[in-house]
PDB file of N, CA and C in Angstrom:
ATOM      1  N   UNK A   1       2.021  -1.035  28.307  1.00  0.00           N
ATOM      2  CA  UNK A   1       2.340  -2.440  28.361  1.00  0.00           C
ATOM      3  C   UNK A   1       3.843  -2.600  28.101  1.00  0.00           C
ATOM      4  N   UNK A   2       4.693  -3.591  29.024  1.00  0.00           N
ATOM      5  CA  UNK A   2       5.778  -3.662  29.092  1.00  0.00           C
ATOM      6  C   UNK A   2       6.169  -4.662  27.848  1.00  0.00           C
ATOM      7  N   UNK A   3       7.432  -4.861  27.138  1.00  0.00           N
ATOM      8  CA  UNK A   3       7.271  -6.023  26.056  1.00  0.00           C
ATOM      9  C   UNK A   3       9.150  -6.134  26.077  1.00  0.00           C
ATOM     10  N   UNK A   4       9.103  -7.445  25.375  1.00  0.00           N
ATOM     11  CA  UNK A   4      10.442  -7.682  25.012  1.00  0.00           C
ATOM     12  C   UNK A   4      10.491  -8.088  23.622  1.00  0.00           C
ATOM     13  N   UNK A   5      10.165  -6.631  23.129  1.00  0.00           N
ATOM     14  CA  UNK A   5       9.956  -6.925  21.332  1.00  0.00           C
ATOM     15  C   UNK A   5      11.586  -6.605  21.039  1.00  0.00           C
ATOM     16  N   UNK A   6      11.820  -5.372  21.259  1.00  0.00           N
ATOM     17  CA  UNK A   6      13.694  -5.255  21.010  1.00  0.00           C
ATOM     18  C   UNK A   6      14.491  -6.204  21.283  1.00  0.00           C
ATOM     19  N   UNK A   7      14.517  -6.844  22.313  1.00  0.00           N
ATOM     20  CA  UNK A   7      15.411  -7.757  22.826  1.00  0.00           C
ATOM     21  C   UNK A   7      14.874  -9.322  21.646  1.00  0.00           C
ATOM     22  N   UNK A   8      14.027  -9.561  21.243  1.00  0.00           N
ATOM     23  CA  UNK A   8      13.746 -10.495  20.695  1.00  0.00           C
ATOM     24  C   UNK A   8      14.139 -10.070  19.207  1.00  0.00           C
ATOM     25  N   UNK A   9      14.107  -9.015  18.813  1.00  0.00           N
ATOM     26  CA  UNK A   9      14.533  -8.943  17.432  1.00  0.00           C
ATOM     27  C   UNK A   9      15.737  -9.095  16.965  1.00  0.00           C
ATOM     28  N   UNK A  10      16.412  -8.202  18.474  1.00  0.00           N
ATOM     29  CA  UNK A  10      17.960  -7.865  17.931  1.00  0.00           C
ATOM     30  C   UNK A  10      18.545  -9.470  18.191  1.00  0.00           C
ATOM     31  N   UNK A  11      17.945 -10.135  18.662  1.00  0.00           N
ATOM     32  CA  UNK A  11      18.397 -11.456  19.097  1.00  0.00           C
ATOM     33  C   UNK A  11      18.569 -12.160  18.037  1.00  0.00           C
ATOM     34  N   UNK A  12      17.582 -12.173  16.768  1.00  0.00           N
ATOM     35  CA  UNK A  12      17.815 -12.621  15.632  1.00  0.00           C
ATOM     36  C   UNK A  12      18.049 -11.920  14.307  1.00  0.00           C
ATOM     37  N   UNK A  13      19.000 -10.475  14.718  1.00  0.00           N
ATOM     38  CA  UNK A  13      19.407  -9.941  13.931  1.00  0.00           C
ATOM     39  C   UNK A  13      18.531  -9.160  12.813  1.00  0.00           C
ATOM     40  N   UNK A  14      17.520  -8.910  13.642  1.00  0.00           N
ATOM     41  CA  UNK A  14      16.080  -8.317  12.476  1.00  0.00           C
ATOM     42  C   UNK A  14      15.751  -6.923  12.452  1.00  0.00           C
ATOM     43  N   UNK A  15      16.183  -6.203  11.644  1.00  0.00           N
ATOM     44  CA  UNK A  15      15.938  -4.953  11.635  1.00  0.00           C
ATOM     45  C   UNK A  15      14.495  -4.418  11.792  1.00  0.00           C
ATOM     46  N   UNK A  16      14.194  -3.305  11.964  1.00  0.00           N
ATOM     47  CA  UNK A  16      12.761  -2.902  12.414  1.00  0.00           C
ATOM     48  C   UNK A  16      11.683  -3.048  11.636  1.00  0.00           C
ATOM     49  N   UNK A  17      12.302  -3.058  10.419  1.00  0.00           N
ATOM     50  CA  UNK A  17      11.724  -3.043   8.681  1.00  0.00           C
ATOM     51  C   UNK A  17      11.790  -4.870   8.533  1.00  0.00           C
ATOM     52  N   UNK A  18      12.736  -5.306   8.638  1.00  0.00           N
ATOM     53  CA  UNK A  18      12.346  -6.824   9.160  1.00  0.00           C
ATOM     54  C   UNK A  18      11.000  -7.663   9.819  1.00  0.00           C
ATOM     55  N   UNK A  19      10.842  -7.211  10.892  1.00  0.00           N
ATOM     56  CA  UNK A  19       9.841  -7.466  11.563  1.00  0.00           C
ATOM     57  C   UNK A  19       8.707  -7.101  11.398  1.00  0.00           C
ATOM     58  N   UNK A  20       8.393  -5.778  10.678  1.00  0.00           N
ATOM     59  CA  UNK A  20       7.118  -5.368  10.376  1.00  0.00           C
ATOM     60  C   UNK A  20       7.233  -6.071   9.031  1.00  0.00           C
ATOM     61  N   UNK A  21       8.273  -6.288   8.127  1.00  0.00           N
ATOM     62  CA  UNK A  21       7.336  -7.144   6.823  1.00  0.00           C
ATOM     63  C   UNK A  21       7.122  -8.668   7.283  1.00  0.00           C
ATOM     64  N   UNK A  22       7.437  -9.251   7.974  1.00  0.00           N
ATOM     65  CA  UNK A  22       6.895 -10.342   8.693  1.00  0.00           C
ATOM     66  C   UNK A  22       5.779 -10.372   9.311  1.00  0.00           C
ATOM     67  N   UNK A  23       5.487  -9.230  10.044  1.00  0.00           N
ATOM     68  CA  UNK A  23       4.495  -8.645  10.449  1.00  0.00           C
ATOM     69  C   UNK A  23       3.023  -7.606   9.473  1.00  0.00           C
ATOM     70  N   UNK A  24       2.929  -7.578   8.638  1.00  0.00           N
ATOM     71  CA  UNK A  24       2.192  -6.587   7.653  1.00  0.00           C
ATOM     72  C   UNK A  24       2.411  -5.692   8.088  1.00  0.00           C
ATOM     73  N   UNK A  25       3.161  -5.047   8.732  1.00  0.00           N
ATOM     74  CA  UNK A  25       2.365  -3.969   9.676  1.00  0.00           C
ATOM     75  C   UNK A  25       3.826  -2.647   9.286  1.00  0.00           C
ATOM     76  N   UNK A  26       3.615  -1.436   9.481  1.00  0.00           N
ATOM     77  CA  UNK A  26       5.149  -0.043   9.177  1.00  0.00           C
ATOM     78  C   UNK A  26       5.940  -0.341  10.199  1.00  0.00           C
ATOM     79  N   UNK A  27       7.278   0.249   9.689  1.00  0.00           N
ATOM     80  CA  UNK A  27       8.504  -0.247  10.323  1.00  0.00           C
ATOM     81  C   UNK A  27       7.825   0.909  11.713  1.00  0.00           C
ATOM     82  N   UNK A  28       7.459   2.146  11.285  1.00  0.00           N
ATOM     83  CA  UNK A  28       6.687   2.779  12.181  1.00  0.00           C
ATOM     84  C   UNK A  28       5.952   2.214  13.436  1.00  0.00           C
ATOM     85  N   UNK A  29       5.076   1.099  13.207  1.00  0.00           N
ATOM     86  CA  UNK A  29       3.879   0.168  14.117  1.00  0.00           C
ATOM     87  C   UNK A  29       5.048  -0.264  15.073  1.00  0.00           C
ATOM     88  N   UNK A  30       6.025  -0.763  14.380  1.00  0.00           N
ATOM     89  CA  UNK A  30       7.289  -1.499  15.188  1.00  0.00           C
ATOM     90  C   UNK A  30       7.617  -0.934  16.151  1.00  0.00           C
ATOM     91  N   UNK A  31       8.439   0.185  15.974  1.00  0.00           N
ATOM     92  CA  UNK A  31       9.193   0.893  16.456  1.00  0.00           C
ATOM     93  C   UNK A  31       8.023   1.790  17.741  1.00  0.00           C
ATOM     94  N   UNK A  32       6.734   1.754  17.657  1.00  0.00           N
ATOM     95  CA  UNK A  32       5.653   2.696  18.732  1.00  0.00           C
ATOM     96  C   UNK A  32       5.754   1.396  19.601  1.00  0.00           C
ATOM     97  N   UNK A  33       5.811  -0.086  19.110  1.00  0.00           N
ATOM     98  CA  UNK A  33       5.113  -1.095  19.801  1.00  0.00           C
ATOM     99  C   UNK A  33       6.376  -1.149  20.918  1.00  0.00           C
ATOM    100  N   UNK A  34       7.985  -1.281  20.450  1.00  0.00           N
ATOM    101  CA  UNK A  34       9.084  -1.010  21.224  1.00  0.00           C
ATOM    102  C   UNK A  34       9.323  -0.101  21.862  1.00  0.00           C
ATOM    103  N   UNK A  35       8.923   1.310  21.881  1.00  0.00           N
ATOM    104  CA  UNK A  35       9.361   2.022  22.582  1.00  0.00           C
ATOM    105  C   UNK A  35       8.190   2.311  23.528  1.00  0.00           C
ATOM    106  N   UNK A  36       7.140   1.432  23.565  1.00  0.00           N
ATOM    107  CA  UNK A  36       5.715   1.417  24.581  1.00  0.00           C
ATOM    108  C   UNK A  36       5.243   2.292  24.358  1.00  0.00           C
ATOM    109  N   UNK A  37       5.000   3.441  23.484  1.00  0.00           N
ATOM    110  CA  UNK A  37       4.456   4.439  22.867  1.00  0.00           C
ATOM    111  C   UNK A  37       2.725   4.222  22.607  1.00  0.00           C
ATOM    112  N   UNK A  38       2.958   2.838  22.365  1.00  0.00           N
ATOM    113  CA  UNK A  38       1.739   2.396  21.238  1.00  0.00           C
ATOM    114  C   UNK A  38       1.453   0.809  22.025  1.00  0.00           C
ATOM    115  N   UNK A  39       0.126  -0.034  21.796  1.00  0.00           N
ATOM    116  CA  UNK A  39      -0.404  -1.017  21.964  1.00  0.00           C
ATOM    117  C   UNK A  39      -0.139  -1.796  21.241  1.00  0.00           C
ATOM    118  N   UNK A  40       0.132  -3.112  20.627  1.00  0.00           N
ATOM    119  CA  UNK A  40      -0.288  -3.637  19.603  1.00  0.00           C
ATOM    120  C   UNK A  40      -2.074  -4.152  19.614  1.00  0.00           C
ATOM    121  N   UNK A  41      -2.503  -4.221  19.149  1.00  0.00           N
ATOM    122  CA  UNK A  41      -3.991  -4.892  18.455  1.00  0.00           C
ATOM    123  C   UNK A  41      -3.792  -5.936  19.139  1.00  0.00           C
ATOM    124  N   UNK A  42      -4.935  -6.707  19.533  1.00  0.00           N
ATOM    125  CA  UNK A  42      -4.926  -8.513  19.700  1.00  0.00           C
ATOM    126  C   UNK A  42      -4.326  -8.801  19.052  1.00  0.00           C
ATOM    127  N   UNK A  43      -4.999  -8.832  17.230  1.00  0.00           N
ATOM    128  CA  UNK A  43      -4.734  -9.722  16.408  1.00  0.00           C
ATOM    129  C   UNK A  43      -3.240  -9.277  16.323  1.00  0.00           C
ATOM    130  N   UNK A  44      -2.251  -8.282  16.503  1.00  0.00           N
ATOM    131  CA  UNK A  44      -0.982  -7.969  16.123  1.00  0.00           C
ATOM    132  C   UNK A  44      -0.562  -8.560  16.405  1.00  0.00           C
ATOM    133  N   UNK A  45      -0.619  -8.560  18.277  1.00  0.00           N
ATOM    134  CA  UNK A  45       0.080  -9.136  18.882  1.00  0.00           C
ATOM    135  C   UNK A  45       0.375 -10.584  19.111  1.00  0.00           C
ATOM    136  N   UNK A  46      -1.140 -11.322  18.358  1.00  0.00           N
ATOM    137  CA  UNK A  46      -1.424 -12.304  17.845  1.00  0.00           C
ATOM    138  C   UNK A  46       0.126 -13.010  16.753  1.00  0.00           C
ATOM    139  N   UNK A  47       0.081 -12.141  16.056  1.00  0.00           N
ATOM    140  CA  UNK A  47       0.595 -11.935  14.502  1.00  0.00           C
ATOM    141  C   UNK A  47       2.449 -12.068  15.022  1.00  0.00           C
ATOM    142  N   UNK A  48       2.745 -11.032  16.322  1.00  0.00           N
ATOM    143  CA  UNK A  48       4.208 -11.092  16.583  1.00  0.00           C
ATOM    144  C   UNK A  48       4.420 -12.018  17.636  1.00  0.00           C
ATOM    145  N   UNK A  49       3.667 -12.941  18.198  1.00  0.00           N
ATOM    146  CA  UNK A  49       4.061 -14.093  18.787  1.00  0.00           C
ATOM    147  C   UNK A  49       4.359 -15.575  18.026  1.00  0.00           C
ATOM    148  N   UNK A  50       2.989 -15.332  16.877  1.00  0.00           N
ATOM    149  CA  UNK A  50       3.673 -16.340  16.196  1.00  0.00           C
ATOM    150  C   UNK A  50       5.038 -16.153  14.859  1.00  0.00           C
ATOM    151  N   UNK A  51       5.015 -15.113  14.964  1.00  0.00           N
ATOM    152  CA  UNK A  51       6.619 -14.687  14.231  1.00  0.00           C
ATOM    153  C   UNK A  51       7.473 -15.253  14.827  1.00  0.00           C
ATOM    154  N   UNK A  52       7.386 -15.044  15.907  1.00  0.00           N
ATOM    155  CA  UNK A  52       8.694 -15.008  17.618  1.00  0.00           C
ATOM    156  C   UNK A  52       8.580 -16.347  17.441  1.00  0.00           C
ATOM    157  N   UNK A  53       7.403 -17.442  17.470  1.00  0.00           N
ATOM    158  CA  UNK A  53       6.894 -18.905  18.167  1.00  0.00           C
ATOM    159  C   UNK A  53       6.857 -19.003  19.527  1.00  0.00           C
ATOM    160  N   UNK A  54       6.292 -17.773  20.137  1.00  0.00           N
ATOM    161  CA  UNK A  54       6.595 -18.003  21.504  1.00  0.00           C
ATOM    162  C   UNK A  54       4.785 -17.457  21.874  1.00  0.00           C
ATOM    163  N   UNK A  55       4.506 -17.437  22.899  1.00  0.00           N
ATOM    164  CA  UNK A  55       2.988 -16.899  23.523  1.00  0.00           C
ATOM    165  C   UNK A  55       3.103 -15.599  24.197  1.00  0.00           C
ATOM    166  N   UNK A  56       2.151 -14.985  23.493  1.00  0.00           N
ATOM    167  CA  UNK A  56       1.940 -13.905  24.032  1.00  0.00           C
ATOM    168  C   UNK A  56       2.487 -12.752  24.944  1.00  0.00           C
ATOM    169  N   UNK A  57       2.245 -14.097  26.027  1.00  0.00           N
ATOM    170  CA  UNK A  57       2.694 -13.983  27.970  1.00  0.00           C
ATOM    171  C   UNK A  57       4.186 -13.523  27.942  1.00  0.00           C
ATOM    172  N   UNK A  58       5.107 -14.218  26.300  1.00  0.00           N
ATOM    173  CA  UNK A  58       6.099 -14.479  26.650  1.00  0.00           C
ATOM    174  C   UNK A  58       6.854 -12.596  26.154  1.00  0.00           C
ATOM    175  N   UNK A  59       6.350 -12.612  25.897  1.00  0.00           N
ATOM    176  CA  UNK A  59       6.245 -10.954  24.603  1.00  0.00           C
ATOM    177  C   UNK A  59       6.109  -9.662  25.606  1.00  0.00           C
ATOM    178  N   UNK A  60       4.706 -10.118  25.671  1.00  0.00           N
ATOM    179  CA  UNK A  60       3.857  -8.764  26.354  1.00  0.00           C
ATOM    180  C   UNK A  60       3.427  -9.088  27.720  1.00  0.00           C
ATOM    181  N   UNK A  61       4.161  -7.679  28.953  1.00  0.00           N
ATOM    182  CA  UNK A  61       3.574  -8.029  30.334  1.00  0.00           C
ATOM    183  C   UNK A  61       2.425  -6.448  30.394  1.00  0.00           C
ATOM    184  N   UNK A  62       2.091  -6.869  31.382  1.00  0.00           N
ATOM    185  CA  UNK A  62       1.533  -5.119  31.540  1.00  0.00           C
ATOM    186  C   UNK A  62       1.780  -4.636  32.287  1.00  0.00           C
ATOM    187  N   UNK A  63       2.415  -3.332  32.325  1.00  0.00           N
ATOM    188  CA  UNK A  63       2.339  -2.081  33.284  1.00  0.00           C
ATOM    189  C   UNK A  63       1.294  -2.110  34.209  1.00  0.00           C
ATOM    190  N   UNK A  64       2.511  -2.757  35.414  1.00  0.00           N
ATOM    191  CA  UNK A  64       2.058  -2.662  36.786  1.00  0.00           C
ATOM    192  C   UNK A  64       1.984  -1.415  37.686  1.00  0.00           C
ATOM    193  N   UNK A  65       2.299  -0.444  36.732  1.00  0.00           N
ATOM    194  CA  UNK A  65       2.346   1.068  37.327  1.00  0.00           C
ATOM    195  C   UNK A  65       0.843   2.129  37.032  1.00  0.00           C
ATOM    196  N   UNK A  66       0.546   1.309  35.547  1.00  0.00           N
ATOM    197  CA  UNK A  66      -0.906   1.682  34.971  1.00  0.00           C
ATOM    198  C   UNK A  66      -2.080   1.825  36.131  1.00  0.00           C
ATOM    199  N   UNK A  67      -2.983   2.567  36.106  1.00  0.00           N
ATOM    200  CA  UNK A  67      -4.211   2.464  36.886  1.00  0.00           C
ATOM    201  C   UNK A  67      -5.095   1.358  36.108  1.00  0.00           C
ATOM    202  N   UNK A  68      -5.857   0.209  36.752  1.00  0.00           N
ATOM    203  CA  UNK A  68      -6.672  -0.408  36.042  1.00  0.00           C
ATOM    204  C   UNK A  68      -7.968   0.003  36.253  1.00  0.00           C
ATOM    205  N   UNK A  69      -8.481   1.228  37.030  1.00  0.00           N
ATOM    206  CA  UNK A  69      -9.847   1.400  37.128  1.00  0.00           C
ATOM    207  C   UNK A  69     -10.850   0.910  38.017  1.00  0.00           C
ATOM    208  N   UNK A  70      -9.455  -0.047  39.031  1.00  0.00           N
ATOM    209  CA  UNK A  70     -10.391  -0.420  40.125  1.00  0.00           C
ATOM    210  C   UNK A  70     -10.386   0.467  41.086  1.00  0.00           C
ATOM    211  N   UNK A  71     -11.218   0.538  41.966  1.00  0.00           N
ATOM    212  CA  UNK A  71     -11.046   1.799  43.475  1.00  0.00           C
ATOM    213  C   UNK A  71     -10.983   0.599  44.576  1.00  0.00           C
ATOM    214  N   UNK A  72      -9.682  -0.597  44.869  1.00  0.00           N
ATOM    215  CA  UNK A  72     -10.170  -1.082  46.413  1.00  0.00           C
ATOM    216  C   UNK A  72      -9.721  -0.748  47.659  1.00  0.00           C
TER     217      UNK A  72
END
């Protein structure tokens, strides 16, 4: 999943350790969720939109390169 978590942090000057204590979550969770390594959870991602105040949509796109499992 594609995201504009970096670009939104550094935007308000928030270090990685920033955002995850805003977030409950390790500066670690952060840093997998930015470098697309890692998913966030619903509820995370839940959790870093309303940090941001923005939706979801606005955060997280998905990898249009991914297979979704359809055969058409």
């Amino acid at each position: 999943m594609k995201n504009r978590l970096r670009e939104l942090r550094a935007a308000r000057r928030w270090s990685q350790a920033d955002l995850a204590d805003r977030c409950q979550v390790s500066r670690q969770a952060i840093n997998a969720i930015e470098t697309e390594r890692h998913d966030p959870s619903l509820p995370l991602a839940f959790t870093i939109a309303d940090v941001f105040g923005l939706a979801i949509e606005e955060i997280f796109r998905p990898d249009r390169t991914e297979t979704t499992g359809n055969s058409a």
